[in-house]
N, C-alpha and C. Protein backbone atom coordinates (compact mmCIF):
# COMPACT_ATOMS: atom_id res chain seq x y z
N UNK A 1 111.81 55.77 98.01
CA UNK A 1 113.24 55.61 98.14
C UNK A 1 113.90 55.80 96.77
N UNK A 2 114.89 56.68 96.80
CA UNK A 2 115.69 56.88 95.51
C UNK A 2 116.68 55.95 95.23
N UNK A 3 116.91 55.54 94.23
CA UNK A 3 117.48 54.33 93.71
C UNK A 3 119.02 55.08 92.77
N UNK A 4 119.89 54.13 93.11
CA UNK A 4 121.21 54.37 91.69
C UNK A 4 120.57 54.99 90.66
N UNK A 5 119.98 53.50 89.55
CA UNK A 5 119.37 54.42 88.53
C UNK A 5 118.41 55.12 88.60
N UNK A 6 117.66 55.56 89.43
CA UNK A 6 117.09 56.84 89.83
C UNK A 6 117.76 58.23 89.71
N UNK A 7 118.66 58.01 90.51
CA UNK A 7 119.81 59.32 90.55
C UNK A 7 120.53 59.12 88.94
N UNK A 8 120.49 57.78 87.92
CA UNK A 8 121.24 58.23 87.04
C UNK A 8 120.15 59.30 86.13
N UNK A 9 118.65 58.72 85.98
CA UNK A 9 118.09 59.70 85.24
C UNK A 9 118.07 60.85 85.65
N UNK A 10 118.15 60.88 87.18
CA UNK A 10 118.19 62.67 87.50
C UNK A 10 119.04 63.49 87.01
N UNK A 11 119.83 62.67 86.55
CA UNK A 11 121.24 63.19 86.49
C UNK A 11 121.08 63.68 84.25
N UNK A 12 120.49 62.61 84.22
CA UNK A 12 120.05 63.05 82.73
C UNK A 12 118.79 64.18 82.70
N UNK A 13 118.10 63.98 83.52
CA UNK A 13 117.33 65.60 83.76
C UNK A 13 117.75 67.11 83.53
N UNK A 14 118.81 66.87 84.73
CA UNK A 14 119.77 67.97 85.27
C UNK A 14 120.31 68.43 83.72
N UNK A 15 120.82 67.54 83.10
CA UNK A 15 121.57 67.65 81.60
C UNK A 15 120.63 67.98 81.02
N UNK A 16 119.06 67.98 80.55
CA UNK A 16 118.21 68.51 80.12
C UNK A 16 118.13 69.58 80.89
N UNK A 17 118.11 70.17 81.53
CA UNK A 17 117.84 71.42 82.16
C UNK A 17 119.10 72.85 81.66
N UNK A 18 120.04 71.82 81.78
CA UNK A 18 121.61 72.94 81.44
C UNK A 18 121.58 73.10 79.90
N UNK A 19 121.09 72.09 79.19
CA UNK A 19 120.58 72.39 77.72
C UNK A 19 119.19 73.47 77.22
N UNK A 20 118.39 73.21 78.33
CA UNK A 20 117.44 74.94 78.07
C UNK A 20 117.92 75.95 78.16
N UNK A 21 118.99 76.09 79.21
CA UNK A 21 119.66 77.78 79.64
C UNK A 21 120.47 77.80 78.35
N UNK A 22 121.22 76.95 77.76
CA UNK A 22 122.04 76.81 76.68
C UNK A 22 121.23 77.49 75.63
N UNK A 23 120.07 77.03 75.37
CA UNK A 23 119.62 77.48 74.20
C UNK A 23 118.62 79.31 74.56
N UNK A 24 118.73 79.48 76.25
CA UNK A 24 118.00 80.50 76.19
C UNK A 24 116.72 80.28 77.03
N UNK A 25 116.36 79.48 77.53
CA UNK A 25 115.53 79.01 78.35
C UNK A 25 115.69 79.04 79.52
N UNK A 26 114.70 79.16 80.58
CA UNK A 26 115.00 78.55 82.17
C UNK A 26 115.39 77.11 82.30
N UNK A 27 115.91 76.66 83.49
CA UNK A 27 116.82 75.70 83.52
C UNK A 27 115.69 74.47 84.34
N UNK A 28 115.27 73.92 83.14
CA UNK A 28 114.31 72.83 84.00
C UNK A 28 113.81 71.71 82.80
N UNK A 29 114.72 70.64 82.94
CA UNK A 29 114.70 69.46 82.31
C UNK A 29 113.41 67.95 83.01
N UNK A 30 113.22 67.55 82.13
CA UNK A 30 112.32 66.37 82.72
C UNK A 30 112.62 65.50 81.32
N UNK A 31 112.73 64.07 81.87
CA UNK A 31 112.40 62.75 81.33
C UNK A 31 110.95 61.71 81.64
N UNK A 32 110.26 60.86 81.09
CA UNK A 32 109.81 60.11 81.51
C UNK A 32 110.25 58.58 80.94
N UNK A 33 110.30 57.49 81.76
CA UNK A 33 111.34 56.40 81.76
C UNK A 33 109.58 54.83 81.91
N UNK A 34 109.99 54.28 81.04
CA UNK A 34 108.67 53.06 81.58
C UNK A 34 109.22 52.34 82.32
N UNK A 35 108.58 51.33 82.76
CA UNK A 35 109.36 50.30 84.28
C UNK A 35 110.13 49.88 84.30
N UNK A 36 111.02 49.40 83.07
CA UNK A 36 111.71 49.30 82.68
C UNK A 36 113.28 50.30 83.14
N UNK A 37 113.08 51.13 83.09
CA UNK A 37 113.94 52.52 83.33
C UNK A 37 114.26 52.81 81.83
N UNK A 38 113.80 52.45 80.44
CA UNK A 38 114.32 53.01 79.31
C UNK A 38 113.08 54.28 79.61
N UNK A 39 114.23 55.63 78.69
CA UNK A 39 113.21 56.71 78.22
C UNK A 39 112.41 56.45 76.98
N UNK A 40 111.24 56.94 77.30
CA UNK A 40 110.16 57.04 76.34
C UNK A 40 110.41 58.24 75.64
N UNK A 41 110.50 59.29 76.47
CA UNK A 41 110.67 60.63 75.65
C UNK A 41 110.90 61.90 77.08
N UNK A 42 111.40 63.22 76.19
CA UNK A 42 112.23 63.93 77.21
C UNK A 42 111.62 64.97 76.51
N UNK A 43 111.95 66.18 77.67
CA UNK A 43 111.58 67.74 77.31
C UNK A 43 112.13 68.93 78.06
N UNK A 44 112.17 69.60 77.73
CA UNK A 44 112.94 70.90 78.32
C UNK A 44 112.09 72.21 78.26
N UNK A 45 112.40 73.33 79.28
CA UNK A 45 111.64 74.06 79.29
C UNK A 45 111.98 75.22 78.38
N UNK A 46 110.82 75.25 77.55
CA UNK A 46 110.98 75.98 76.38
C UNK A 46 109.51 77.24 76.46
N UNK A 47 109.69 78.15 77.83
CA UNK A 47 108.82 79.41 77.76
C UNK A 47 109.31 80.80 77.21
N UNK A 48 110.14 80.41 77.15
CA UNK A 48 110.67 82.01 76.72
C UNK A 48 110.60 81.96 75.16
N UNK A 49 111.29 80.79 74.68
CA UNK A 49 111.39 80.66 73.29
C UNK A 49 109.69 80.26 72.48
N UNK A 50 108.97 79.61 73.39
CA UNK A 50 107.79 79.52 72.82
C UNK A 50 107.13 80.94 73.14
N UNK A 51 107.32 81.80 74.04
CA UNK A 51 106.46 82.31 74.16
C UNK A 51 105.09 81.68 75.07
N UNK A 52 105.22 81.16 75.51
CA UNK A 52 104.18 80.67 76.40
C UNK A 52 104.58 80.18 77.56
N UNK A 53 103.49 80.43 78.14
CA UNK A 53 103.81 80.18 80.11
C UNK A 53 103.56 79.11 80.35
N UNK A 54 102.84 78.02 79.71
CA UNK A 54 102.67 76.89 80.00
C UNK A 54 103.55 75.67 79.43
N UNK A 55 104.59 75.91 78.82
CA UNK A 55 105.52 75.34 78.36
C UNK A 55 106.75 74.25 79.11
N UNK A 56 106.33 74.34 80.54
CA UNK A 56 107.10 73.70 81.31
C UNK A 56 107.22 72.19 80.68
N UNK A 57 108.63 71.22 80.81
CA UNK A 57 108.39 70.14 80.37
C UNK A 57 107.65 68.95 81.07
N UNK A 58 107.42 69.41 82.41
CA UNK A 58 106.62 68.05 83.17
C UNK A 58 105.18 68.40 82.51
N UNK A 59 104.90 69.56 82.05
CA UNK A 59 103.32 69.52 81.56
C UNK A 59 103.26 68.75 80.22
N UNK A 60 104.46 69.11 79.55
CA UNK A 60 105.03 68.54 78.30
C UNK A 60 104.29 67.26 78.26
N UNK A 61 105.66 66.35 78.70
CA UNK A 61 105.28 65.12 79.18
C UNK A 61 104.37 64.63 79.69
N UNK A 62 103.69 65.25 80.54
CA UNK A 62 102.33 64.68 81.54
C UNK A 62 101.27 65.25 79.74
N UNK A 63 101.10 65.40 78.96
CA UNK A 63 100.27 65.67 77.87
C UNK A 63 100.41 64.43 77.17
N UNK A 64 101.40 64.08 76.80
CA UNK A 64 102.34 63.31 76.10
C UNK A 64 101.84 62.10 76.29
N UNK A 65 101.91 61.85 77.73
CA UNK A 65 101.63 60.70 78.18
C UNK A 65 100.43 60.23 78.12
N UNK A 66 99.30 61.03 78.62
CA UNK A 66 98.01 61.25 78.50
C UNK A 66 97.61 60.88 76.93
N UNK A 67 97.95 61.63 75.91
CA UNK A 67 97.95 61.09 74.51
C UNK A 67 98.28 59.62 73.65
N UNK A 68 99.41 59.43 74.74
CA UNK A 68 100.14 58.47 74.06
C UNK A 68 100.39 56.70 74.89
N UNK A 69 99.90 57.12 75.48
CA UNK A 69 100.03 55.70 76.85
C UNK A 69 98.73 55.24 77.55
N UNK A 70 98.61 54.34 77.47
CA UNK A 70 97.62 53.49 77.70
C UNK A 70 97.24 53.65 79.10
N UNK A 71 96.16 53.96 80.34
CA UNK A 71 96.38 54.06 81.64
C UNK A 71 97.27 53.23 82.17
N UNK A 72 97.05 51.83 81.86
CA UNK A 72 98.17 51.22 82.89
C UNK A 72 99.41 50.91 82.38
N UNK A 73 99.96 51.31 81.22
CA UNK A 73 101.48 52.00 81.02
C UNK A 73 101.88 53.12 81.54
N UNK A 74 100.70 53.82 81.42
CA UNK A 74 101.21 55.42 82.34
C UNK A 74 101.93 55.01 83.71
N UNK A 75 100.64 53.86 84.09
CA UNK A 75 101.02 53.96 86.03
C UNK A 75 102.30 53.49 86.32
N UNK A 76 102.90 52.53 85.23
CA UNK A 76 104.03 52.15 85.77
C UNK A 76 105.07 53.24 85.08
N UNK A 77 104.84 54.23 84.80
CA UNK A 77 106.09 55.20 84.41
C UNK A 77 106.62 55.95 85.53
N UNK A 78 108.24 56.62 85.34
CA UNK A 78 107.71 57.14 86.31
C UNK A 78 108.81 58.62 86.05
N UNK A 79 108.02 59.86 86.15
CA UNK A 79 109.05 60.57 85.57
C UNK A 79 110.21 61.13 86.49
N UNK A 80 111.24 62.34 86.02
CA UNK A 80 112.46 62.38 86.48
C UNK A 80 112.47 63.56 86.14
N UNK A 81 112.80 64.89 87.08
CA UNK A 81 112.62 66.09 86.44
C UNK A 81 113.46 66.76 87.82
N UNK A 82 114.30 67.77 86.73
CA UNK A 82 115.33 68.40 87.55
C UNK A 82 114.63 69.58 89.11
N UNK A 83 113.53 69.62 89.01
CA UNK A 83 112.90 70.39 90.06
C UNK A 83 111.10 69.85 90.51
N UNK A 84 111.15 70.10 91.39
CA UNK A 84 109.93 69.43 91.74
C UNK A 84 108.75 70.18 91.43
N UNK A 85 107.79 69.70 90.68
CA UNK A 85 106.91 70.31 90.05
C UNK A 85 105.83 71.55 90.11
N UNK A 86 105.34 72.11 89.84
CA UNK A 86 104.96 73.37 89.97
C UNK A 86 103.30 72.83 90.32
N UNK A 87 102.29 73.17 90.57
CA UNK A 87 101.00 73.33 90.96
C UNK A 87 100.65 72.87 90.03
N UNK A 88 100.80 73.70 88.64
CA UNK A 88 99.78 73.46 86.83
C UNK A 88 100.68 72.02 86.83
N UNK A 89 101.47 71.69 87.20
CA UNK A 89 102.32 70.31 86.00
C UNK A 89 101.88 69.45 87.04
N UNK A 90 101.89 69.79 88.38
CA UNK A 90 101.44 68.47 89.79
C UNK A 90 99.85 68.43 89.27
N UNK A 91 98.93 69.00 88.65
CA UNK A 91 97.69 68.52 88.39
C UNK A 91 97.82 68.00 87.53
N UNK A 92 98.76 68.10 85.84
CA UNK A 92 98.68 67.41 85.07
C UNK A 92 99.38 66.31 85.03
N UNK A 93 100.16 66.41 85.72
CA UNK A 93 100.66 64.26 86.01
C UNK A 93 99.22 63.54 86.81
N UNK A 94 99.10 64.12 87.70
CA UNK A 94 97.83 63.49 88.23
C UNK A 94 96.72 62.75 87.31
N UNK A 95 96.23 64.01 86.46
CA UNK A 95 95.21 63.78 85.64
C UNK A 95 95.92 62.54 84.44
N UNK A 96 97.32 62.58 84.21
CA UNK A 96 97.52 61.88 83.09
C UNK A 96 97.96 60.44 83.57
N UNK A 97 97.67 60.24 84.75
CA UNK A 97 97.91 58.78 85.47
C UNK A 97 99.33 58.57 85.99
N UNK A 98 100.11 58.77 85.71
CA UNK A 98 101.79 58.45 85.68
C UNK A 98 101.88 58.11 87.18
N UNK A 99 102.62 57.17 87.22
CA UNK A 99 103.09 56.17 88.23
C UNK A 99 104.03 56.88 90.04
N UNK A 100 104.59 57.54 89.55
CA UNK A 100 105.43 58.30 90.53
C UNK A 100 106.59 59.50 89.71
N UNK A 101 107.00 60.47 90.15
CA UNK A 101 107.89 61.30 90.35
C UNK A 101 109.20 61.50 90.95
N UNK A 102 110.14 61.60 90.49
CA UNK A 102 111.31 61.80 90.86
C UNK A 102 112.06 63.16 90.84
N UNK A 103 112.25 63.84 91.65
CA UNK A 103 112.86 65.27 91.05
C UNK A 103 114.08 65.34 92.26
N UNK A 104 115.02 66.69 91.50
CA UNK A 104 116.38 66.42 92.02
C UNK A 104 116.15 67.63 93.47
N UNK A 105 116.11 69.38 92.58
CA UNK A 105 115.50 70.02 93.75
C UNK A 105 113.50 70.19 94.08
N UNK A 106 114.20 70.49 95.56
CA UNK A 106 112.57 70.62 95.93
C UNK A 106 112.24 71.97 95.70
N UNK A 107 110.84 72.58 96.03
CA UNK A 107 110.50 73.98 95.09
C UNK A 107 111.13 75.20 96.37
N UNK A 108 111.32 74.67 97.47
CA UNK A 108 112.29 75.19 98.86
C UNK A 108 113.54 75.64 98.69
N UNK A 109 113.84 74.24 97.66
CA UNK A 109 115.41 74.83 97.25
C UNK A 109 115.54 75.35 96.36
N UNK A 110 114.77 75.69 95.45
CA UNK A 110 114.86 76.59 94.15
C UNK A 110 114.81 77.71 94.78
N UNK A 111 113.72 77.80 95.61
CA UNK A 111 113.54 79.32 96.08
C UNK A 111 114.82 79.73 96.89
N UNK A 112 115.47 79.16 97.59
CA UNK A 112 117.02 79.49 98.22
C UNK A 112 117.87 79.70 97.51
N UNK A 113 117.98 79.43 95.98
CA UNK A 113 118.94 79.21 95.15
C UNK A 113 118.45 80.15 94.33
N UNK A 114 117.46 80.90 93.87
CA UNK A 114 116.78 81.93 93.35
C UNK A 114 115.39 82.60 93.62
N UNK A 115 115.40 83.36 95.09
CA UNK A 115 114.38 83.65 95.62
C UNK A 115 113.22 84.42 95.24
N UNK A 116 113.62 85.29 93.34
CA UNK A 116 112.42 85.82 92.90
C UNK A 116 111.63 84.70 92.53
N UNK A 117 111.59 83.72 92.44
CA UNK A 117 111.13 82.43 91.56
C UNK A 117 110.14 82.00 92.55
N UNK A 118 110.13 82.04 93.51
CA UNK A 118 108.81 81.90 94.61
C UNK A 118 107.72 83.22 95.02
N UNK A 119 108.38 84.21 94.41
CA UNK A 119 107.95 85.69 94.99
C UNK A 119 106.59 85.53 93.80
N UNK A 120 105.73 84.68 93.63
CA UNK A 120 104.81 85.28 93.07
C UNK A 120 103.22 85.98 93.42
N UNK A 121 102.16 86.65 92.75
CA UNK A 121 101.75 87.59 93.66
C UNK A 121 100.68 86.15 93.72
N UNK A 122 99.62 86.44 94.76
CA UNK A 122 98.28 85.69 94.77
C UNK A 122 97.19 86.94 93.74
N UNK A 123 96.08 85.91 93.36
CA UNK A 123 94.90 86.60 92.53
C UNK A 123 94.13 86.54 93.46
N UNK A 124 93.17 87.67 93.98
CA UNK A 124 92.40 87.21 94.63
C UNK A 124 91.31 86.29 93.66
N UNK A 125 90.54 85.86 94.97
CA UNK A 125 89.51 84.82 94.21
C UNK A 125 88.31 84.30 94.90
N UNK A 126 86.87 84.47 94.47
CA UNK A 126 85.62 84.17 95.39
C UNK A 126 85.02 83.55 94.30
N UNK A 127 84.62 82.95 95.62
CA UNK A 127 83.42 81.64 95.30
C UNK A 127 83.84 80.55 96.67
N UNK A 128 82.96 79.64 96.70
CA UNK A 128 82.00 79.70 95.44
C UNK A 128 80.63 80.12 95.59
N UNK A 129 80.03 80.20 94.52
CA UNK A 129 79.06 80.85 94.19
C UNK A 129 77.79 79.70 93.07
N UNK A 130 77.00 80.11 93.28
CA UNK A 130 75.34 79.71 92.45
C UNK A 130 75.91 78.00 91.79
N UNK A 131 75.54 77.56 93.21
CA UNK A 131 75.86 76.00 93.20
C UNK A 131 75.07 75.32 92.38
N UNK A 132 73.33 75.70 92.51
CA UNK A 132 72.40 75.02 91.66
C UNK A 132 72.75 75.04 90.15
N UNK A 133 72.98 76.17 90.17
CA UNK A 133 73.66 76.52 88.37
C UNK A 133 74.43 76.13 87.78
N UNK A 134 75.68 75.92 88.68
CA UNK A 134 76.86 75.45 88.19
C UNK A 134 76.88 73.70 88.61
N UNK A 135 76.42 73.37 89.27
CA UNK A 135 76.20 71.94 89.23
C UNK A 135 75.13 71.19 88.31
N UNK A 136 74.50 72.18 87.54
CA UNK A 136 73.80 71.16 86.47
C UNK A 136 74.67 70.67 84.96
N UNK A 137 75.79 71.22 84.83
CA UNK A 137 76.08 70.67 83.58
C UNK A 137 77.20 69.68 83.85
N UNK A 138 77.43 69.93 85.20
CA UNK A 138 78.44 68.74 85.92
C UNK A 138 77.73 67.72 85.95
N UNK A 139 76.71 67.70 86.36
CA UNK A 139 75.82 66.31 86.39
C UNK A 139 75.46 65.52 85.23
N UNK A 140 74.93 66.78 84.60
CA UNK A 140 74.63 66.35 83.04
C UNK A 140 75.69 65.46 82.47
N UNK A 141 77.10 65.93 82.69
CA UNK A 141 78.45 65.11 82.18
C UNK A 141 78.50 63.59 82.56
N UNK A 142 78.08 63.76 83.70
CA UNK A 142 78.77 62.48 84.74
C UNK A 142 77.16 61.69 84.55
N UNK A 143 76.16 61.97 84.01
CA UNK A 143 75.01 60.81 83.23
C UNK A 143 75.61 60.31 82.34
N UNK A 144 76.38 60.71 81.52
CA UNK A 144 76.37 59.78 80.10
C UNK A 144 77.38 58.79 80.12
């Protein structure tokens, strides 16, 4: 359930987002807030200007957090990001523990609102393949 101050950080998202196109960027802001609702720290999407594709700010943040927050500070965070997350940034909140997500559009409505932005191609891709092989250094990991 979305909350007042829920919608107010979205709303500070959204304002991170109109500040990337400002500077030249795609338009996609994120905050993360501790239980509290104060921000910890904010990011904007900076791919064009970095030069890199992985630059989105929920990956930002979901790094950030991972680095910088203790697991069970992570869980109670919870971030706020002007669009709902992409595949690469939905694995890296996962992996970095964080508590819940808040975003303003869904990736449905981005695509209605700019339909090349969903048009992307598939890679093909096989496997899997030589299980014995590839499951020994997995194991090896998960002994120590």
């Amino acid at each position: 359930m979305i909350t007042t101050a829920d919608e107010e950080l979205l709303r500070r998202a959204i304002a991170i987002a109109a500040r990337a196109v400002a500077l030249g960027d795609a338009p996609y802001g994120t905050l993360l807030a501790g239980a509290d609702g104060t921000v910890l720290v904010e990011a904007q999407n900076t791919v064009r200007r970095d030069n890199d594709i992985t630059a989105h700010p929920e990956l930002k943040l979901a790094r950030w957090a991972a680095r910088e927050l203790d697991p069970a500070t992570a869980a109670r965070t919870t971030m706020y990001t002007s669009c709902q997350p992409c595949g690469m940034c939905t694995g890296a909140i996962v992996r970095s523990g964080l508590g819940r997500v808040v975003y303003a559009l869904s990736t449905g409505q981005l695509i209605e609102l700019n339909p090349p932005s969903g048009a992307w191609p598939t890679v093909p891709q096989d496997g899997p393949a030589l299980f014995d092989e590839a499951r020994a250094p997995i194991e090896e990991y998960y002994r120590q």
